[in-house]
C-alpha atoms as a PDB file:
ATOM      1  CA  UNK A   1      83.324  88.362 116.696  1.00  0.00           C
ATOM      2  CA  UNK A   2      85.950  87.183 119.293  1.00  0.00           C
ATOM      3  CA  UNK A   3      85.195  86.961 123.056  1.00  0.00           C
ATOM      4  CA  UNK A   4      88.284  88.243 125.356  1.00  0.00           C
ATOM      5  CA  UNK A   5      87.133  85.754 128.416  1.00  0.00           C
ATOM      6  CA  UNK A   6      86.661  82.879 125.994  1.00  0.00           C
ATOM      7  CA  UNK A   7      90.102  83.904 123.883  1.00  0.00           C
ATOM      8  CA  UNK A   8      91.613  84.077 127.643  1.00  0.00           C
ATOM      9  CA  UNK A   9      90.435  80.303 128.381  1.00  0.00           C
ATOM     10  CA  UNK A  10      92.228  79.156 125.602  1.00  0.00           C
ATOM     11  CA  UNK A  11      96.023  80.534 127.305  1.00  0.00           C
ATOM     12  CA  UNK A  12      97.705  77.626 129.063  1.00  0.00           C
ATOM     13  CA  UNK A  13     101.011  79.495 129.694  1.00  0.00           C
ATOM     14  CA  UNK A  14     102.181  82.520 131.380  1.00  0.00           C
ATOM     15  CA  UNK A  15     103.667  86.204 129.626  1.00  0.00           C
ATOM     16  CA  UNK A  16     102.889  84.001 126.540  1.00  0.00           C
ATOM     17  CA  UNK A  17     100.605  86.529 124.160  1.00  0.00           C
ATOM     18  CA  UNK A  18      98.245  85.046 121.860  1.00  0.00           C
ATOM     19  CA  UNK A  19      97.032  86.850 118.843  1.00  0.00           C
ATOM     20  CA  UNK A  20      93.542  86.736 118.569  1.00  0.00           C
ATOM     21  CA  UNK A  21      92.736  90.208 116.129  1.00  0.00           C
ATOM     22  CA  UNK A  22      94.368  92.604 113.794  1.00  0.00           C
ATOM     23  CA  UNK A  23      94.040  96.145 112.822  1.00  0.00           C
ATOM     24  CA  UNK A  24      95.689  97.655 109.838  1.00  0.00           C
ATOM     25  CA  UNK A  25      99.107  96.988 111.167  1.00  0.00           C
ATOM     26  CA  UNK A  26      98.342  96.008 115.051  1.00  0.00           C
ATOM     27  CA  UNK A  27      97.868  92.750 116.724  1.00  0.00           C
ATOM     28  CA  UNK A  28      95.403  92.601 119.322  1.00  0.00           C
ATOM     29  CA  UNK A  29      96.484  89.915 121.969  1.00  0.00           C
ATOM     30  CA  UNK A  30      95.470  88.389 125.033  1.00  0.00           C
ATOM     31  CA  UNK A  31      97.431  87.000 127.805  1.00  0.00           C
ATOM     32  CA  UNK A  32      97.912  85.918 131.296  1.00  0.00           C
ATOM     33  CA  UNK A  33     100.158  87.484 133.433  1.00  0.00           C
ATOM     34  CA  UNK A  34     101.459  86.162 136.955  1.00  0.00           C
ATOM     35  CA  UNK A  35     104.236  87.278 138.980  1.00  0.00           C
ATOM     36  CA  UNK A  36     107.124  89.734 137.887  1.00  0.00           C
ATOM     37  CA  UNK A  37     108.218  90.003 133.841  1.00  0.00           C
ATOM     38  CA  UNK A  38     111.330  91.723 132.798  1.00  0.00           C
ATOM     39  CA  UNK A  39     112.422  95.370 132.838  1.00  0.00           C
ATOM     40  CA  UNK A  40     112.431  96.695 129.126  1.00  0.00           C
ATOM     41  CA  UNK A  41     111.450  99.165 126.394  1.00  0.00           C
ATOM     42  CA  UNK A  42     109.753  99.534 122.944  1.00  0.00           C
ATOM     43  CA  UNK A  43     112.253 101.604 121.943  1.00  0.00           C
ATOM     44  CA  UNK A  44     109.610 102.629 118.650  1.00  0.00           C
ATOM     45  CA  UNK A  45     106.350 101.369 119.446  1.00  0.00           C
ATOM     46  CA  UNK A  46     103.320 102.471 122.038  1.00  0.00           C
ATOM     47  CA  UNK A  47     102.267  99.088 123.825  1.00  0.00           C
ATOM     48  CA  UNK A  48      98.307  99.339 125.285  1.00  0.00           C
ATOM     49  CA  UNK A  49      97.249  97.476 128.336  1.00  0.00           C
ATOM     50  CA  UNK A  50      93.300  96.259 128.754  1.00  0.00           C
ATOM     51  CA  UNK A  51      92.732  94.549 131.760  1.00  0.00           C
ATOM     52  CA  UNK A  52      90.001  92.031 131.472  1.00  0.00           C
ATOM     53  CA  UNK A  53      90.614  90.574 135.268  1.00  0.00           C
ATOM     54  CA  UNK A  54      93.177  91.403 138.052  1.00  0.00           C
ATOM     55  CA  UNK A  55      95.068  93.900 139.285  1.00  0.00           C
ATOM     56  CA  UNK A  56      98.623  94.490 137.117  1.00  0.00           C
ATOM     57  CA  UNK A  57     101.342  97.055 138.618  1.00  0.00           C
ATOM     58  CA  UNK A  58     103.556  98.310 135.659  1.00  0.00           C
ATOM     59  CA  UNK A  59     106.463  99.812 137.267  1.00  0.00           C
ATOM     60  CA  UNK A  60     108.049 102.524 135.173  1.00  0.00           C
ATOM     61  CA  UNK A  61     111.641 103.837 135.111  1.00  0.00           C
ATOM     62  CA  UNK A  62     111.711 107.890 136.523  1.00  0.00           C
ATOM     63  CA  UNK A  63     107.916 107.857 137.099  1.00  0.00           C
ATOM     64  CA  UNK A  64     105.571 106.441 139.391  1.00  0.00           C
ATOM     65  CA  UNK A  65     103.845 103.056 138.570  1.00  0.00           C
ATOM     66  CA  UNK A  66     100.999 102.344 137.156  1.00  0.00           C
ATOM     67  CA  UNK A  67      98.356 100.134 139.275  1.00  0.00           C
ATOM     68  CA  UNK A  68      95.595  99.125 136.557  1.00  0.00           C
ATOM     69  CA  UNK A  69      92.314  96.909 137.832  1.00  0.00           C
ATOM     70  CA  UNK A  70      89.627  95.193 135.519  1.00  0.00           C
ATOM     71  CA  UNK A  71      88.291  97.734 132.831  1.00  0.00           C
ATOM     72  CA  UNK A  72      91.426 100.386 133.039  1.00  0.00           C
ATOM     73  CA  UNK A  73      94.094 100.334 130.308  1.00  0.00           C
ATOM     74  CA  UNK A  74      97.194 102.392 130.082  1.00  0.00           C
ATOM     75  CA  UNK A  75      99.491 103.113 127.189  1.00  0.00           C
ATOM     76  CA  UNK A  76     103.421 102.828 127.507  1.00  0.00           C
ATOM     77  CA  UNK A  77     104.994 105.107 125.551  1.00  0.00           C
ATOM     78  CA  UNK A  78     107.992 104.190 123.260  1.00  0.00           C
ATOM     79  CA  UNK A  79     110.978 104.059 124.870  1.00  0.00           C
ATOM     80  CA  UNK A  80     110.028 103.874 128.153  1.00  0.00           C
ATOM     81  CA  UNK A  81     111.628 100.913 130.849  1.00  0.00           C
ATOM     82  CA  UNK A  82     108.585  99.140 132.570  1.00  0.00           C
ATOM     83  CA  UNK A  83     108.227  95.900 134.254  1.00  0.00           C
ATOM     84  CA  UNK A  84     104.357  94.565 134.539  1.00  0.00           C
ATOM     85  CA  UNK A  85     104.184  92.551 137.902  1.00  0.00           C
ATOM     86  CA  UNK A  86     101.009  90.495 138.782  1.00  0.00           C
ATOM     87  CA  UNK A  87     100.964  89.343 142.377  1.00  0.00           C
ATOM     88  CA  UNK A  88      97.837  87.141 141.339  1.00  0.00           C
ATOM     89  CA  UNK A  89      96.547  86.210 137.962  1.00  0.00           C
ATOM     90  CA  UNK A  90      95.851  88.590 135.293  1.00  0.00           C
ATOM     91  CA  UNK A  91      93.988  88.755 131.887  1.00  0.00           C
ATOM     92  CA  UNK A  92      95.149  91.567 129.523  1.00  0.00           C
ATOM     93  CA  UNK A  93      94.743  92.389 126.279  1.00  0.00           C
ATOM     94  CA  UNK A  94      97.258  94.051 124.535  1.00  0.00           C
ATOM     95  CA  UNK A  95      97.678  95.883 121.289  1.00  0.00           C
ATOM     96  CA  UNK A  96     100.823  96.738 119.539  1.00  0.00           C
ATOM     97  CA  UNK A  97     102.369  96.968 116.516  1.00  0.00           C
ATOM     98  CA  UNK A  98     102.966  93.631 114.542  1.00  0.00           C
ATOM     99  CA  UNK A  99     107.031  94.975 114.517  1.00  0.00           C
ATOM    100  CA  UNK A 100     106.521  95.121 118.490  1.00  0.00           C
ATOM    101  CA  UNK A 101     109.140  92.433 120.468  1.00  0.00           C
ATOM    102  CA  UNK A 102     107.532  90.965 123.253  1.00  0.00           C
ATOM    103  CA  UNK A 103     110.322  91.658 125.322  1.00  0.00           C
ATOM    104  CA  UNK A 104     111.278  94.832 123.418  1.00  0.00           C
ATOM    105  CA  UNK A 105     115.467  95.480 123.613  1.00  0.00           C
ATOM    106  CA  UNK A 106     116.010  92.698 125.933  1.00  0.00           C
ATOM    107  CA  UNK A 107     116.081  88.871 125.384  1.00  0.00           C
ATOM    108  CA  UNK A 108     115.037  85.878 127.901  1.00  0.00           C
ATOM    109  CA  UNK A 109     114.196  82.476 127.817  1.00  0.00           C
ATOM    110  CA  UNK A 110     110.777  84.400 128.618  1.00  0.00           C
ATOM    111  CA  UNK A 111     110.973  85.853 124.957  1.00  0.00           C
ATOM    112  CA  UNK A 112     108.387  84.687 122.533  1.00  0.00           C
ATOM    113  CA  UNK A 113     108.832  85.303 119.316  1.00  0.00           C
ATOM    114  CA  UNK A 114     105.514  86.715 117.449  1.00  0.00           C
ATOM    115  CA  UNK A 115     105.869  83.280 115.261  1.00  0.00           C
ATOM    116  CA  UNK A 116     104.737  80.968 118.476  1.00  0.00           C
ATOM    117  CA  UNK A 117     101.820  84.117 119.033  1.00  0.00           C
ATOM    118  CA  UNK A 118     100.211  84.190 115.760  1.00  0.00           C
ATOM    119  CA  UNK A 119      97.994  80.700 115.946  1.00  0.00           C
END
């Protein structure tokens, strides 16, 4: 059984997903979002958002954001340019496919490679 509050406790670090669950060939993850990410896509993978606290804006490129609050998730579709932006602290779960990038086709010093998630 895993616990998403007590899995959230455990992140010490910001847009830094921790795997915590799989399923057949998804990770589940939790992290903690604050302040604005990066713009990019999944250019062959759906990426779900659960929010477990907070508010999280996803803004999406040619379509109206996304404003999720504790208990909504939404679903990104491949392909699609987003940016999540947290103007307070966030806890999210997140599943994806284990081939997902964090940062999709783009690549920051805010990139973590799924090595430093799976722990």
């Amino acid at each position: 059984m895993t616990n998403f509050a007590k899995e959230l406790e455990k992140v010490t670090e910001y847009w830094t997903p921790r795997v915590v669950g799989e399923v057949n060939d998804h990770y589940v993850k939790v992290a903690k979002l604050k302040g604005e990410f990066v713009w990019h896509a999944h250019e062959n993978e759906d990426e779900l958002f659960f929010i477990v606290y907070g508010t999280l804006r996803i803004q999406l490129e040619d379509r109206d954001e996304v404003v999720l609050e504790q208990g909504d998730f939404f679903t990104v579709p491949k392909g699609v340019r987003h940016n999540p932006v947290a103007e307070e602290e966030v806890g999210v779960v997140l599943i994806e496919t284990k081939s997902t990038l964090h940062t999709g086709d783009v690549v920051t010093d805010r990139t973590v490679p799924v090595e430093r998630q799976v722990r």
